[in-house]
PDB file of N, CA and C in Angstrom:
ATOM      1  N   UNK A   1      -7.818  28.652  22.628  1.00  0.00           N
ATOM      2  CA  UNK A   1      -6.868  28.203  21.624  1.00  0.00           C
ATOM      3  C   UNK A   1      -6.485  29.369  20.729  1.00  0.00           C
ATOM      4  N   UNK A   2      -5.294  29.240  20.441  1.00  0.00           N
ATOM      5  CA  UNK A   2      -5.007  30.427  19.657  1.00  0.00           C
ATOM      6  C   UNK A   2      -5.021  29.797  17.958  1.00  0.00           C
ATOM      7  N   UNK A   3      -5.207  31.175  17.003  1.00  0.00           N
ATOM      8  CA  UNK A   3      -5.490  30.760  15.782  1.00  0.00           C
ATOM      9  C   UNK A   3      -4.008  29.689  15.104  1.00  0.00           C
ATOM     10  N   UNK A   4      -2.763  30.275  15.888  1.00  0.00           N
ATOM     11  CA  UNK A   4      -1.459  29.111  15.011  1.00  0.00           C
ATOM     12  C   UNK A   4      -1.571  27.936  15.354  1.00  0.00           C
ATOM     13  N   UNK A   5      -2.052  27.463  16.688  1.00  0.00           N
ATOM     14  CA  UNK A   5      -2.763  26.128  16.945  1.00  0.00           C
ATOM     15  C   UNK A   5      -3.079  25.193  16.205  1.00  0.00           C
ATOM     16  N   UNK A   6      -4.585  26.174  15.597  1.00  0.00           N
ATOM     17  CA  UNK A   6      -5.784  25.154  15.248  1.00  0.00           C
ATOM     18  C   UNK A   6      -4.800  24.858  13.674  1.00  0.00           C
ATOM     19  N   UNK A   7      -4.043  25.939  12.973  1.00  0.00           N
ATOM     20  CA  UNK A   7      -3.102  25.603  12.068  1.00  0.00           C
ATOM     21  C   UNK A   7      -2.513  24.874  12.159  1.00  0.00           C
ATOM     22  N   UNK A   8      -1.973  24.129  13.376  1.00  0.00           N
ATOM     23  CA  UNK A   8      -0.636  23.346  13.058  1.00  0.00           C
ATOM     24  C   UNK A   8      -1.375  22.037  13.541  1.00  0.00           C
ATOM     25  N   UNK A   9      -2.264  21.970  14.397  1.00  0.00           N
ATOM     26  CA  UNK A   9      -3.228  20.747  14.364  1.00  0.00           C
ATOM     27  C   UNK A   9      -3.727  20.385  12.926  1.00  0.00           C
ATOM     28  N   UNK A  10      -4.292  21.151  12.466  1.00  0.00           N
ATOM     29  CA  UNK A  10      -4.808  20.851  10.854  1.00  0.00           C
ATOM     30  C   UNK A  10      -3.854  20.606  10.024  1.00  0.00           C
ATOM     31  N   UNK A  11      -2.679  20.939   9.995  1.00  0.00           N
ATOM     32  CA  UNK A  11      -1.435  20.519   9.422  1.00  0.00           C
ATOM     33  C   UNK A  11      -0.711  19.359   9.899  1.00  0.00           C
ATOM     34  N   UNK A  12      -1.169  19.104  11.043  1.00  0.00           N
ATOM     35  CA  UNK A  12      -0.341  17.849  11.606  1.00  0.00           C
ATOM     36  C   UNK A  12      -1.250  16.605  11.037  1.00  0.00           C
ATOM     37  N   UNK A  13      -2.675  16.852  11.017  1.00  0.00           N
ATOM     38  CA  UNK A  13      -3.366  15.615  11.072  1.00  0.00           C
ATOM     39  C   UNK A  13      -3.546  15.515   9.565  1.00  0.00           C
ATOM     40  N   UNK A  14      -3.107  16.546   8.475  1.00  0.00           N
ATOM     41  CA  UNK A  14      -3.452  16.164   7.106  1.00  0.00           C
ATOM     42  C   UNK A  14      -2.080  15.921   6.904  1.00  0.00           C
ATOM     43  N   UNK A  15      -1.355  15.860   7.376  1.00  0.00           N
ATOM     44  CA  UNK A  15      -0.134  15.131   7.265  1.00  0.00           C
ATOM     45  C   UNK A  15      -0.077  13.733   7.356  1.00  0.00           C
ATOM     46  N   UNK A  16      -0.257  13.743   8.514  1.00  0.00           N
ATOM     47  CA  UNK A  16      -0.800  12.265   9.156  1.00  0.00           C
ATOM     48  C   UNK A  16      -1.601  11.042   7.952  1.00  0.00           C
ATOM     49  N   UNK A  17      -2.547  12.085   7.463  1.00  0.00           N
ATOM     50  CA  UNK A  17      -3.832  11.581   6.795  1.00  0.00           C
ATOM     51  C   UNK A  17      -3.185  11.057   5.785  1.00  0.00           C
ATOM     52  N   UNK A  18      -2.162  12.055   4.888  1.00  0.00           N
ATOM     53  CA  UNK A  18      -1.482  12.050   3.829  1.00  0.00           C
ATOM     54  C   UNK A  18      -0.073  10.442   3.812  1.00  0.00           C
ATOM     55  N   UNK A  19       0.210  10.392   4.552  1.00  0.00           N
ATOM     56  CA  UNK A  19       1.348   9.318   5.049  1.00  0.00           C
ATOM     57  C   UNK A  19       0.937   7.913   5.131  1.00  0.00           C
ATOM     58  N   UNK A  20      -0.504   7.957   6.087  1.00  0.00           N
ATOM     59  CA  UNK A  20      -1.250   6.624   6.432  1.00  0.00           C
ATOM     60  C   UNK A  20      -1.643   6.050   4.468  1.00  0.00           C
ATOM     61  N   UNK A  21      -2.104   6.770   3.913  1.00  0.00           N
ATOM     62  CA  UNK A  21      -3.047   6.457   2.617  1.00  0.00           C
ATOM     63  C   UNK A  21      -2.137   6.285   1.831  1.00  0.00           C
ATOM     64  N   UNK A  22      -0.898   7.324   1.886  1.00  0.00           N
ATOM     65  CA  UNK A  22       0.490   6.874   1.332  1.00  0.00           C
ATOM     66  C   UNK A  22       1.066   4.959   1.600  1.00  0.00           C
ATOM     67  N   UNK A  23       0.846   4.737   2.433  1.00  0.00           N
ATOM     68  CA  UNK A  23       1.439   3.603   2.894  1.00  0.00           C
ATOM     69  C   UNK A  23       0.222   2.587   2.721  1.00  0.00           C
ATOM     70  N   UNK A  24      -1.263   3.013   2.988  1.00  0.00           N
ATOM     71  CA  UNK A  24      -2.022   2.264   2.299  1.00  0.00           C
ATOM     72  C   UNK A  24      -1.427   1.576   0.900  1.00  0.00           C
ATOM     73  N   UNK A  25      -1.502   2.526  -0.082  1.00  0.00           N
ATOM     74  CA  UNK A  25      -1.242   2.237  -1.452  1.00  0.00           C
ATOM     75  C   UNK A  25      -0.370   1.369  -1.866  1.00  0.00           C
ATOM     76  N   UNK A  26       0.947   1.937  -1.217  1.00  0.00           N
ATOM     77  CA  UNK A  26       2.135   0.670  -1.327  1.00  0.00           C
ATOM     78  C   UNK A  26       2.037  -0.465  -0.851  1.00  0.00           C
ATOM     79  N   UNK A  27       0.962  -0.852   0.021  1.00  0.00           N
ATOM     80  CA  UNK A  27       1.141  -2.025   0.651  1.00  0.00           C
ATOM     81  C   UNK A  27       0.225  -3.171  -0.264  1.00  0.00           C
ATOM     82  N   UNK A  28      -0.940  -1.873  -1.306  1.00  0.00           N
ATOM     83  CA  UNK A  28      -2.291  -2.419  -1.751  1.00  0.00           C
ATOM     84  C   UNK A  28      -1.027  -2.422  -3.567  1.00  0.00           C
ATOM     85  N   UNK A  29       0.072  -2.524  -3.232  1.00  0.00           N
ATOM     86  CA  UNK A  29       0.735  -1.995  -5.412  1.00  0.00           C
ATOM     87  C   UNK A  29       1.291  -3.754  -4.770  1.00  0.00           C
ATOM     88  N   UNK A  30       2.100  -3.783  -3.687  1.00  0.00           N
ATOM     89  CA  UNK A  30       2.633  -4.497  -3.276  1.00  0.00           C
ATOM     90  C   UNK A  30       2.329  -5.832  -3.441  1.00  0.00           C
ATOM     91  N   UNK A  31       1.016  -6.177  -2.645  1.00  0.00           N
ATOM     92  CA  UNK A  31       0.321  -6.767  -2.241  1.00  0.00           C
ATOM     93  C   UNK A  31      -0.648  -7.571  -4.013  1.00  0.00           C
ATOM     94  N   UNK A  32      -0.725  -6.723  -4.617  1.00  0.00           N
ATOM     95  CA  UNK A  32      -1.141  -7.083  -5.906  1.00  0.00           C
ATOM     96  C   UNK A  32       0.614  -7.722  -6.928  1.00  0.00           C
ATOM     97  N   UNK A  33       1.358  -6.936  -6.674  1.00  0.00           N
ATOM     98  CA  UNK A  33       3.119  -7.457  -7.289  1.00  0.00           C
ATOM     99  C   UNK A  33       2.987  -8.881  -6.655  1.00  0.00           C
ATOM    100  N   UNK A  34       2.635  -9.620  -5.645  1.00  0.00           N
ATOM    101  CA  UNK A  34       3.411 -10.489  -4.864  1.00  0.00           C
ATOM    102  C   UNK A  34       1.745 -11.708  -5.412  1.00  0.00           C
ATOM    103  N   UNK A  35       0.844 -11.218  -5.452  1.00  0.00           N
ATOM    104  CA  UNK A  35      -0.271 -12.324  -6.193  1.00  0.00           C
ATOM    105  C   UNK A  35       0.238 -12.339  -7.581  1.00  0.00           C
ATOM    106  N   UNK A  36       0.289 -11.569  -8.222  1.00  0.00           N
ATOM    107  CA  UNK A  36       0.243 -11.698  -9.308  1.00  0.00           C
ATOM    108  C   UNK A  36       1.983 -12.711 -10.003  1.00  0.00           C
ATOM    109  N   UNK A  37       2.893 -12.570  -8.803  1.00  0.00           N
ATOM    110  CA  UNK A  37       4.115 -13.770  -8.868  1.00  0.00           C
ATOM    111  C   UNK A  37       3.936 -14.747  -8.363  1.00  0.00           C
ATOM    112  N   UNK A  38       2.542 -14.903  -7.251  1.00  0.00           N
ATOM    113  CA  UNK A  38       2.412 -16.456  -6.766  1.00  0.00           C
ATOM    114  C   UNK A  38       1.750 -16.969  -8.216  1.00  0.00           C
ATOM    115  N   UNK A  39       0.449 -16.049  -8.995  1.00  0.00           N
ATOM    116  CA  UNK A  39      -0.080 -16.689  -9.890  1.00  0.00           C
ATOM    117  C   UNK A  39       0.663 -17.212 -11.259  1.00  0.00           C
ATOM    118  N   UNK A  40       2.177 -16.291 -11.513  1.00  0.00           N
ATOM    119  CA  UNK A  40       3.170 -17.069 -12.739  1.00  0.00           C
ATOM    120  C   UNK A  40       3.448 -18.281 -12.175  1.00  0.00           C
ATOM    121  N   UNK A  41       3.524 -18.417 -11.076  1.00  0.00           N
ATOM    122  CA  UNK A  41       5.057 -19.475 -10.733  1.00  0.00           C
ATOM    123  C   UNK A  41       3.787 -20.404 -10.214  1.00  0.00           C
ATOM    124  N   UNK A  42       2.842 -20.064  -9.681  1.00  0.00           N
ATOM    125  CA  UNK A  42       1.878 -21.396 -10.122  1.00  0.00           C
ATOM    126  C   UNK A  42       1.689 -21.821 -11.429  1.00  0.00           C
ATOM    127  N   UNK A  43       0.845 -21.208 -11.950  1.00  0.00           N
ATOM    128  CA  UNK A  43       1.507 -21.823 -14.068  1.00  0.00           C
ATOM    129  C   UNK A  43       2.642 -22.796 -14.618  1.00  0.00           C
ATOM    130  N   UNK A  44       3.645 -21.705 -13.700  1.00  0.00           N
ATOM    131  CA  UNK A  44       5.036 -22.539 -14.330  1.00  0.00           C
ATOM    132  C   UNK A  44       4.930 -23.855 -13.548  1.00  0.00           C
ATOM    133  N   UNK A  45       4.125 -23.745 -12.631  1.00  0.00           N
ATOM    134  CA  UNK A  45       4.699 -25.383 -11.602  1.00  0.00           C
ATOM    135  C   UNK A  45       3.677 -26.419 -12.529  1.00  0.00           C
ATOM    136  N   UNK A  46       2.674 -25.693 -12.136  1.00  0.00           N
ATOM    137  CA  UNK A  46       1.310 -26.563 -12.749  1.00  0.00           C
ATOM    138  C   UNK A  46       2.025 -27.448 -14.537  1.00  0.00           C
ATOM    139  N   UNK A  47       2.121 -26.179 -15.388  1.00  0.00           N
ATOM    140  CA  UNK A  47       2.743 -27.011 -16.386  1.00  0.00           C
ATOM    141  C   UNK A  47       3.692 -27.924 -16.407  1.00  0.00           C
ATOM    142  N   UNK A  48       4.819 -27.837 -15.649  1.00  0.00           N
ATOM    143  CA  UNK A  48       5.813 -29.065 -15.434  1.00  0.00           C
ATOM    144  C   UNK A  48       5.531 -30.141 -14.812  1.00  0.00           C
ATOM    145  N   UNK A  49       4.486 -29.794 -14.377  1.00  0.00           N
ATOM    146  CA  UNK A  49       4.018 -31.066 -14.080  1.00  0.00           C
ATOM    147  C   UNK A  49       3.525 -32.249 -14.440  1.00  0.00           C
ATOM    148  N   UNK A  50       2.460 -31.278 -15.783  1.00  0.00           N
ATOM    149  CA  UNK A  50       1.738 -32.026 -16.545  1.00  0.00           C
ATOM    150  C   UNK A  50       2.394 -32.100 -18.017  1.00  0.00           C
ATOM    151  N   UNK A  51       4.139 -31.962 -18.297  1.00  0.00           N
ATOM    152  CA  UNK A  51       4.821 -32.468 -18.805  1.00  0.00           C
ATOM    153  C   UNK A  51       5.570 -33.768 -18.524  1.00  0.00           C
TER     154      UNK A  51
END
């Protein structure tokens, strides 16, 4: 193997690394945005109800 190789392997896969954890996050910001609107609009239902 030559030394620009093992460079662009190590660059490809902390790329990689960098993108996956990227998309982790948004899915984990997301994923907390979309509970935290089931938990208003439960409230709001729950109370009209018990009006």
């Amino acid at each position: 193997m030559d030394a620009s190789n093992i460079t662009f392997i190590i660059a490809a896969y902390t790329v990689t690394w960098i993108v996956l954890l990227g998309y982790l996050l948004r899915l984990v910001r997301k994923g907390g945005r979309a509970r935290a609107d089931y938990e208003r609009m439960a409230q709001q239902r729950s109370g009209e109800k018990s009006q």
